[in-house]
N, C-alpha and C. Protein backbone atom coordinates (compact mmCIF):
# COMPACT_ATOMS: atom_id res chain seq x y z
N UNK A 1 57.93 -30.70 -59.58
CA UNK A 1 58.17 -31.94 -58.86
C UNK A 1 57.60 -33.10 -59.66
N UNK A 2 58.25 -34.22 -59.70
CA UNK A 2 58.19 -35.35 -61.07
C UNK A 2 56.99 -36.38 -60.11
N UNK A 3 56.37 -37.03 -60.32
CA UNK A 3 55.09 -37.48 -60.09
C UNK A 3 55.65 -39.60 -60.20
N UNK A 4 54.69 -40.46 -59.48
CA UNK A 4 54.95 -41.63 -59.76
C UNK A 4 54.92 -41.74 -60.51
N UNK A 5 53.92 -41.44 -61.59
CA UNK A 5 53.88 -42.02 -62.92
C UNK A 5 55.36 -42.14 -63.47
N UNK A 6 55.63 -40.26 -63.37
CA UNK A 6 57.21 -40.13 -64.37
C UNK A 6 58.69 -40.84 -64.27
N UNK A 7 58.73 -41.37 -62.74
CA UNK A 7 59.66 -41.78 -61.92
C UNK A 7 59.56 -43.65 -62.27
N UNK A 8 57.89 -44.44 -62.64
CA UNK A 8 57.78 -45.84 -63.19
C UNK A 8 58.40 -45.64 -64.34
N UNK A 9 57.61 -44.65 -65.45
CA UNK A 9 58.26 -45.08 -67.04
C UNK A 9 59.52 -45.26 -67.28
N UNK A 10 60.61 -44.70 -66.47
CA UNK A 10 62.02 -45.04 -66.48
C UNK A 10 62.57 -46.27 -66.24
N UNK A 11 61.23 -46.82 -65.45
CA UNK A 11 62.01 -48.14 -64.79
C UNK A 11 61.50 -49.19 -65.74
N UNK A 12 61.88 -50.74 -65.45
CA UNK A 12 61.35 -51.95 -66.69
C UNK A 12 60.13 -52.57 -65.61
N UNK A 13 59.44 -53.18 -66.68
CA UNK A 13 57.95 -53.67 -66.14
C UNK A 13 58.15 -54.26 -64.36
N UNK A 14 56.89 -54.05 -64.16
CA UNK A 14 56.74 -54.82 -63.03
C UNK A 14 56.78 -56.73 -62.91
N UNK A 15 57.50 -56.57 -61.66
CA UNK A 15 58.10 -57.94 -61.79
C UNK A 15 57.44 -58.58 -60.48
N UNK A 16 56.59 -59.46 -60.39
CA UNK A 16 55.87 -60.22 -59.49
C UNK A 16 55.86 -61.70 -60.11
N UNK A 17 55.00 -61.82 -58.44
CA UNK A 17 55.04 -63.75 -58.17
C UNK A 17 53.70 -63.83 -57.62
N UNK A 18 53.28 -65.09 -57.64
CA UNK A 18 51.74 -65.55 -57.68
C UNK A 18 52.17 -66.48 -56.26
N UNK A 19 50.99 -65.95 -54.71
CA UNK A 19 51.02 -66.44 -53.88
C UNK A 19 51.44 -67.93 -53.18
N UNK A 20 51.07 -68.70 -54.59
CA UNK A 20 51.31 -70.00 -54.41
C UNK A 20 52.62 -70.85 -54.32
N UNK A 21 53.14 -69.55 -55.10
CA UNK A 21 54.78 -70.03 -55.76
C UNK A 21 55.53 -70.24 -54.52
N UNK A 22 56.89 -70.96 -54.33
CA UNK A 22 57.86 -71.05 -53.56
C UNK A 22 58.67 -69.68 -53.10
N UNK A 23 59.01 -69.80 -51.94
CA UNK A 23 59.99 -68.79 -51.66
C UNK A 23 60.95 -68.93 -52.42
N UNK A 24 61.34 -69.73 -52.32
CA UNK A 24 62.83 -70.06 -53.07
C UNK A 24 62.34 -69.47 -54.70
N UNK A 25 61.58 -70.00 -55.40
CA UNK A 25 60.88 -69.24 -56.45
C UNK A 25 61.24 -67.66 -56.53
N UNK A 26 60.66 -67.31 -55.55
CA UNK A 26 60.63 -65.82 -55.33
C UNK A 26 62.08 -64.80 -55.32
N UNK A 27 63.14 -65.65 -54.08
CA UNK A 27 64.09 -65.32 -54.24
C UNK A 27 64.93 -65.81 -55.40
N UNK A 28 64.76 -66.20 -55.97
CA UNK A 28 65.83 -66.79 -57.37
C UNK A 28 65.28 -64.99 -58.40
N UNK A 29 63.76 -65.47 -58.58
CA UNK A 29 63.70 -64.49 -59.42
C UNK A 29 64.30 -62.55 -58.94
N UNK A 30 64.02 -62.22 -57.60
CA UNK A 30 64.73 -61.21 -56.97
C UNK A 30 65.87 -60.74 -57.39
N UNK A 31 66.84 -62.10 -57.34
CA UNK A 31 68.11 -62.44 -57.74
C UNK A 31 68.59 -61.97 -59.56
N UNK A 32 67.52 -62.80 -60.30
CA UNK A 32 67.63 -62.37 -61.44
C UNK A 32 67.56 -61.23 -61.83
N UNK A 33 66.48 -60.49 -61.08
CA UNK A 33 66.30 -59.15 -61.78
C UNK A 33 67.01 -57.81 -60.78
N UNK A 34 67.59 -58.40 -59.63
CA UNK A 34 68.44 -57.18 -58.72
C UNK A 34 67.83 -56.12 -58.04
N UNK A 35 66.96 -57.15 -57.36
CA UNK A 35 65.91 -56.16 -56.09
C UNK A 35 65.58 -57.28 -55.28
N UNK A 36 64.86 -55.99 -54.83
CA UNK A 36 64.96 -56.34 -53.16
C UNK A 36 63.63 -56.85 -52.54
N UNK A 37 62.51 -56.64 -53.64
CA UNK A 37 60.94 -57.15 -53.29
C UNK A 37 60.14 -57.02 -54.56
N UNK A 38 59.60 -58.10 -54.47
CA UNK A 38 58.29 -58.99 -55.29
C UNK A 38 56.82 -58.32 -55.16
N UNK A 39 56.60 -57.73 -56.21
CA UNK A 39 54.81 -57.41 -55.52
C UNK A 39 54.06 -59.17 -56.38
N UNK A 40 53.47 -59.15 -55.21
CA UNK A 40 52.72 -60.63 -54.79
C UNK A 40 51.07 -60.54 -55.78
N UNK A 41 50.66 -61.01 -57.07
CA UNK A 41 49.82 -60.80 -57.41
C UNK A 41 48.97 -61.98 -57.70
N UNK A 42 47.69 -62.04 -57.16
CA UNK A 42 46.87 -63.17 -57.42
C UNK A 42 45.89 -63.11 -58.54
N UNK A 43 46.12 -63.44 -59.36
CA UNK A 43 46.02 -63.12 -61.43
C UNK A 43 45.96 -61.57 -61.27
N UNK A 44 45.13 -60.38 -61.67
CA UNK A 44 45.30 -59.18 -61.71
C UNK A 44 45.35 -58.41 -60.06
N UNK A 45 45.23 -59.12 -59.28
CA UNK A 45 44.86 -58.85 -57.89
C UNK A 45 46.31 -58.31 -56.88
N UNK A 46 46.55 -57.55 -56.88
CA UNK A 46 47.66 -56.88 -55.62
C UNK A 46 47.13 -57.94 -54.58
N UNK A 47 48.03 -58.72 -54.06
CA UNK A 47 47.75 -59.79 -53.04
C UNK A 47 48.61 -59.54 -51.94
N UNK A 48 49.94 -58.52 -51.62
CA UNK A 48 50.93 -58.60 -50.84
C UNK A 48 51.94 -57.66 -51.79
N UNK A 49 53.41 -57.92 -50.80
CA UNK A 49 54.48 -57.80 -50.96
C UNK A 49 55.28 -58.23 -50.38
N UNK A 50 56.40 -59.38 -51.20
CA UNK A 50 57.22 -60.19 -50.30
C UNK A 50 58.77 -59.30 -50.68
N UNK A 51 59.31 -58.99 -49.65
CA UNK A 51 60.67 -58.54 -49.45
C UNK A 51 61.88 -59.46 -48.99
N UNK A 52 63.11 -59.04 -48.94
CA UNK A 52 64.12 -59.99 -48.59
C UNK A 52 63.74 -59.63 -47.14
N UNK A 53 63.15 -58.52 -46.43
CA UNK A 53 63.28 -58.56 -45.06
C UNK A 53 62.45 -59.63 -44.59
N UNK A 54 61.30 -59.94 -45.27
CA UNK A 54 60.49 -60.78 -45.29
C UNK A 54 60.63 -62.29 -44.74
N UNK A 55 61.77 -62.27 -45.85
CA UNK A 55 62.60 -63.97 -45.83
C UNK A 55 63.45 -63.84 -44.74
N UNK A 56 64.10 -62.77 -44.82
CA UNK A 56 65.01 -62.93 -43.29
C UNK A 56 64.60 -63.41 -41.92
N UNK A 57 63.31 -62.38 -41.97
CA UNK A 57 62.74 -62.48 -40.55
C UNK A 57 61.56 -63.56 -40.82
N UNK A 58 60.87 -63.80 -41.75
CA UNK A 58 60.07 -65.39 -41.25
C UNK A 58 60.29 -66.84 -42.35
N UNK A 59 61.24 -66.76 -42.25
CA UNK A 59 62.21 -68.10 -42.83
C UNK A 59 63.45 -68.39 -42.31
N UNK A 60 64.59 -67.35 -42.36
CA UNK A 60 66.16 -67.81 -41.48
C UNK A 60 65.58 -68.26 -40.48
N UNK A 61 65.12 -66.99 -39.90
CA UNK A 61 65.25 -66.66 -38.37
C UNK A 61 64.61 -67.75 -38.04
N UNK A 62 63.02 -68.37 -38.64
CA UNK A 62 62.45 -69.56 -38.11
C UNK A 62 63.49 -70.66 -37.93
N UNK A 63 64.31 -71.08 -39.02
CA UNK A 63 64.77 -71.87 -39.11
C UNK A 63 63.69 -72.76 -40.53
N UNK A 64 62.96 -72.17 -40.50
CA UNK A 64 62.46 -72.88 -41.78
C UNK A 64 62.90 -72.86 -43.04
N UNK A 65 62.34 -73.72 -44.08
CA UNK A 65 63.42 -74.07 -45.69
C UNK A 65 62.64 -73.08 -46.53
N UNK A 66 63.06 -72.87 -47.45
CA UNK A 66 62.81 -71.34 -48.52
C UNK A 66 61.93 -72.26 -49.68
N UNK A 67 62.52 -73.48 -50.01
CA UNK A 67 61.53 -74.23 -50.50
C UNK A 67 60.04 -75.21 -50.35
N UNK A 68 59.85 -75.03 -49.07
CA UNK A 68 58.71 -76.00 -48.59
C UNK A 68 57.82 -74.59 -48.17
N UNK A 69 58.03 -73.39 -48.18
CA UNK A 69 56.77 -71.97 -47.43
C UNK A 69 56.98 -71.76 -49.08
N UNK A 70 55.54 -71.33 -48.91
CA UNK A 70 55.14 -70.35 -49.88
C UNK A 70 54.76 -68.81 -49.64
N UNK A 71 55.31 -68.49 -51.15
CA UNK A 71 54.98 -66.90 -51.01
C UNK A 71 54.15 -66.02 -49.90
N UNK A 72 52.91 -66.70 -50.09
CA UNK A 72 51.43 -66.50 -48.89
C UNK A 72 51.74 -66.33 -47.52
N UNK A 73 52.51 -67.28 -47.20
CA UNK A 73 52.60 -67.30 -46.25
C UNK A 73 53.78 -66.40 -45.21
N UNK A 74 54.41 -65.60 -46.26
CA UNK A 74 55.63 -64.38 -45.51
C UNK A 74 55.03 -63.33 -46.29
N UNK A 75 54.23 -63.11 -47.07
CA UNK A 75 54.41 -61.96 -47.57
C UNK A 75 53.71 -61.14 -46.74
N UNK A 76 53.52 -59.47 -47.24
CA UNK A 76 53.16 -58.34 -46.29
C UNK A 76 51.92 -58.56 -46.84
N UNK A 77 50.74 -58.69 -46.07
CA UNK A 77 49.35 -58.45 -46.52
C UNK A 77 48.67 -56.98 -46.58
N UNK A 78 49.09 -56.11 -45.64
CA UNK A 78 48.56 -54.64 -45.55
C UNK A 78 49.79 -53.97 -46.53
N UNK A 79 49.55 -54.02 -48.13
CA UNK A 79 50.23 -53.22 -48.73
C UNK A 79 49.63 -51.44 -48.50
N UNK A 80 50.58 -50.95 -48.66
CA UNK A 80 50.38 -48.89 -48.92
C UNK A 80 50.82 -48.95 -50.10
N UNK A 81 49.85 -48.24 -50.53
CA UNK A 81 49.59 -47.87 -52.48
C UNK A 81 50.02 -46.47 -52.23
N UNK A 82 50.44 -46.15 -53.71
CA UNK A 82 49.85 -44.49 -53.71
C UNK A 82 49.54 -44.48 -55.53
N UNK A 83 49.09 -43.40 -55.71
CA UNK A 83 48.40 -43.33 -57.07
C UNK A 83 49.82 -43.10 -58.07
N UNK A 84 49.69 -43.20 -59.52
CA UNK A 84 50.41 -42.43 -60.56
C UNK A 84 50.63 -40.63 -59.89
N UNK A 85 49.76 -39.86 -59.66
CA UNK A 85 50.15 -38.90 -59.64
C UNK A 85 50.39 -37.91 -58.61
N UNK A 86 50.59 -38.64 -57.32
CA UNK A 86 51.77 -38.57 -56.27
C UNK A 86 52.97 -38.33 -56.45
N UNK A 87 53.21 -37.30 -55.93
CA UNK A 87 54.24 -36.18 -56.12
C UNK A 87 55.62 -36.80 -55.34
N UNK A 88 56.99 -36.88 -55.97
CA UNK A 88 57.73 -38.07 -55.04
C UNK A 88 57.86 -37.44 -53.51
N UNK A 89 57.48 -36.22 -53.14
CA UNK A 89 57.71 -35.80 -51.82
C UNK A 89 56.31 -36.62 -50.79
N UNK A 90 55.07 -36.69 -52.03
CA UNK A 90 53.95 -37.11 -51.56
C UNK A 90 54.32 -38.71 -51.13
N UNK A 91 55.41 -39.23 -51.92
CA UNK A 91 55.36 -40.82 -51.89
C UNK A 91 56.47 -40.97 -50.54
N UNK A 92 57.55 -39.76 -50.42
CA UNK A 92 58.51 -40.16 -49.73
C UNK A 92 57.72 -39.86 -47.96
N UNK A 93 56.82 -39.36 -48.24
CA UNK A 93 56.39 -38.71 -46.72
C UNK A 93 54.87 -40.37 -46.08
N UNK A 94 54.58 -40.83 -47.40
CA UNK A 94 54.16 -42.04 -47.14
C UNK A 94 55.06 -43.26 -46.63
N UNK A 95 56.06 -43.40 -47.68
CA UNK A 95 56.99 -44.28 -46.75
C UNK A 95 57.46 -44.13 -45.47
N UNK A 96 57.53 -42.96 -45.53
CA UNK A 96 58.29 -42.26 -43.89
C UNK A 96 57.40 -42.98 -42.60
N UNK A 97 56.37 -42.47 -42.83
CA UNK A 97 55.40 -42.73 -42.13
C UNK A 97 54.28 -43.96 -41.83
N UNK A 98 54.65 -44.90 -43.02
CA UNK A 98 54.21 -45.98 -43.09
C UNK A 98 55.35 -46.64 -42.92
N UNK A 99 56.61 -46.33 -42.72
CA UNK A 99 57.67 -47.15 -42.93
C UNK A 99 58.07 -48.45 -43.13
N UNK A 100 57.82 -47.95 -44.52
CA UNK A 100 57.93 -49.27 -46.05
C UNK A 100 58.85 -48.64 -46.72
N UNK A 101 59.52 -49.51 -47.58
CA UNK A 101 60.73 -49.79 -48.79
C UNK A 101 60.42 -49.71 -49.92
N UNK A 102 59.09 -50.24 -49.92
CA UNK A 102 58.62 -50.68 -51.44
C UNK A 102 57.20 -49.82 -51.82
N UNK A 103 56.70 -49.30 -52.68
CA UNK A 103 55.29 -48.65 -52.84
C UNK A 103 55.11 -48.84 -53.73
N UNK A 104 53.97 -50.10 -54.28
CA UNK A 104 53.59 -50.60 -55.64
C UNK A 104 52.19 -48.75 -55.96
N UNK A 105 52.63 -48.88 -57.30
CA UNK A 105 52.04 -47.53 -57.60
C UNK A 105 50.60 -48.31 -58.74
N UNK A 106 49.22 -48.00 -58.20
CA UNK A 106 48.19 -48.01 -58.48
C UNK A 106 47.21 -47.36 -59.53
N UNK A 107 47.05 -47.74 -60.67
CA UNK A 107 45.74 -47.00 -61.53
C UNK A 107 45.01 -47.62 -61.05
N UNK A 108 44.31 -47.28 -61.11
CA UNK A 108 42.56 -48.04 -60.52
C UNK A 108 43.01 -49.19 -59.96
N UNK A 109 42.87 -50.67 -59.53
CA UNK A 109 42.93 -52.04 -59.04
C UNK A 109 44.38 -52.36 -59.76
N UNK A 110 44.70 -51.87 -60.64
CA UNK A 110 46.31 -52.27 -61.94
C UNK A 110 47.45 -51.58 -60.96
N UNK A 111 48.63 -52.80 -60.61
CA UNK A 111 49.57 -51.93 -60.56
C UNK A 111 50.27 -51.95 -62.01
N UNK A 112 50.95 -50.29 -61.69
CA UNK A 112 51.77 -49.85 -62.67
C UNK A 112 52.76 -49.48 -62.93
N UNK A 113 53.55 -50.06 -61.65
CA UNK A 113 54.85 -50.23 -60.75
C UNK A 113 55.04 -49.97 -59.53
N UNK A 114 56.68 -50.18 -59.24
CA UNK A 114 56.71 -50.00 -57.71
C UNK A 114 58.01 -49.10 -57.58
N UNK A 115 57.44 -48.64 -56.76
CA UNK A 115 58.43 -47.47 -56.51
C UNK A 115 59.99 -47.89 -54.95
N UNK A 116 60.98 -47.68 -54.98
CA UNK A 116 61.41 -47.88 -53.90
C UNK A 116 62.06 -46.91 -53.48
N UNK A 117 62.53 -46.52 -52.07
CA UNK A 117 62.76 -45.78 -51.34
C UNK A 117 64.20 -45.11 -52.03
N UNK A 118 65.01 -46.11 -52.71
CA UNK A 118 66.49 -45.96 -53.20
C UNK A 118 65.71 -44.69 -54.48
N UNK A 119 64.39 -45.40 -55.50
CA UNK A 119 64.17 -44.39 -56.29
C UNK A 119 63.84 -43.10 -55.95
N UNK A 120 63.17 -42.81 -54.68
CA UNK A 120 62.97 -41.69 -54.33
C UNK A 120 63.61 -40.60 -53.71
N UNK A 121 64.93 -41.20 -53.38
CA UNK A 121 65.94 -40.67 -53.19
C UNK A 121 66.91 -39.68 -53.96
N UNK A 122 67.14 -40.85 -54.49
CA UNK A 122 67.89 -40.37 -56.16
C UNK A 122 67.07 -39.30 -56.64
N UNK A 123 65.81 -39.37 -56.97
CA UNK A 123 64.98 -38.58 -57.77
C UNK A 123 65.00 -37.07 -56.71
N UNK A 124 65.18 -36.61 -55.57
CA UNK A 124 64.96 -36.15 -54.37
C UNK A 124 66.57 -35.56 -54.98
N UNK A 125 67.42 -36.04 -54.59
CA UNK A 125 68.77 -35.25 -55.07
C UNK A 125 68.63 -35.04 -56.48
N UNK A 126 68.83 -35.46 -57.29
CA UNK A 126 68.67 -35.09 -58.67
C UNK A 126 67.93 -33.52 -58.88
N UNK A 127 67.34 -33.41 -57.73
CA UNK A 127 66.46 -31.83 -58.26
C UNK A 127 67.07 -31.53 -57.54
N UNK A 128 67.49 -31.16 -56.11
CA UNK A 128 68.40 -30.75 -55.41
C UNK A 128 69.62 -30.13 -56.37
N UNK A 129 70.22 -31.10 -56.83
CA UNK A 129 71.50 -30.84 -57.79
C UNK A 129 71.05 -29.86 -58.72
N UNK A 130 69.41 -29.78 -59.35
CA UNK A 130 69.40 -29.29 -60.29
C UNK A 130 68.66 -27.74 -59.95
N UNK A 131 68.20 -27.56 -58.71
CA UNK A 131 68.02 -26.05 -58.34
C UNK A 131 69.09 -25.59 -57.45
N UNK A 132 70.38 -25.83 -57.08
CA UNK A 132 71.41 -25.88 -56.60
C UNK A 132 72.31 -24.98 -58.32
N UNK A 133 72.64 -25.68 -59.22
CA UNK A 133 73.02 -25.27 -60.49
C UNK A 133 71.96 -24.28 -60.94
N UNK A 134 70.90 -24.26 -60.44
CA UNK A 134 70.07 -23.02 -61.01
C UNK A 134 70.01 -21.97 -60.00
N UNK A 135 70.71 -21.94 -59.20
CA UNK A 135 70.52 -20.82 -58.24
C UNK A 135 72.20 -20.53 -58.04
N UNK A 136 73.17 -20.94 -58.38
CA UNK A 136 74.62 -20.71 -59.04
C UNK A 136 74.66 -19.39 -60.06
N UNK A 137 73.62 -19.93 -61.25
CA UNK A 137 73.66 -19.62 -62.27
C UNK A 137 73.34 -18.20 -62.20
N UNK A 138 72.10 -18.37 -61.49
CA UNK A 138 71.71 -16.90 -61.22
C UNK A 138 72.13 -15.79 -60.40
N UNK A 139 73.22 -16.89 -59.36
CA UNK A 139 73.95 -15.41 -58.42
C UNK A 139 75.04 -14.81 -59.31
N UNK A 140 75.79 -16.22 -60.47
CA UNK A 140 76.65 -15.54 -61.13
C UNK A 140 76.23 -14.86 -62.07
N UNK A 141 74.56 -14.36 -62.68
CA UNK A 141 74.82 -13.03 -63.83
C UNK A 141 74.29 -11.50 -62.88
């Protein structure tokens, strides 16, 4: 079973925003890079996590502008970590249960990416598929 660590190195660096910044900030960059949430860092500091559910529910819905709130002020303050070497069943049974989208993955105080529910999925079938073809293999010799 493939571990956070193995499941980050595939992916490209971690992509965050500094509390202060604009929503609108936040969502542009989202936009650029084709996700769905920001881990929120205050210089090396895990500070949050701002999501599009985030903006939905405390910006549309307020009726408030994406440019006048800042980051700080929608993002999730009680982030759930899990370590590098959390097993993805270990990470998927955290989300389950913490029911979160996003799981910035932790060395000591450093994140070292974030994991999302879509990755753990994929990674979850992918072995499926691949002891499925190994248990084929073996009824046919």
């Amino acid at each position: 079973m493939k571990t956070a660590r193995q499941l980050i190195e595939r992916k490209p660096g971690v992509v965050s925003i500094a509390p202060h910044e604009s929503v609108f900030t936040a969502l542009e960059r989202m936009a650029e890079h084709d996700i769905g949430a920001l881990v929120v860092l205050d210089g090396p500091v895990l500070a949050g996590v701002l999501s599009e559910r985030d903006y939905a529910r405390k910006v549309i819905l307020l009726g408030k502008s994406s440019r006048d709130m800042r980051v700080s002020e929608i993002m999730t303050h009680k982030v759930v970590c899990v370590g590098p070497d959390q097993t993805v069943d270990q990470c998927m049974a955290v989300m389950t249960e913490k029911r979160c989208r996003h799981l910035p993955v932790l060395e000591g105080k450093r994140v070292i990416g974030v994991l999302s529910i879509g990755d753990l999925v994929k990674e979850t079938i992918s072995e499926q598929q691949f002891q499925i073809a190994q248990l084929e293999s073996y009824i046919m010799t």
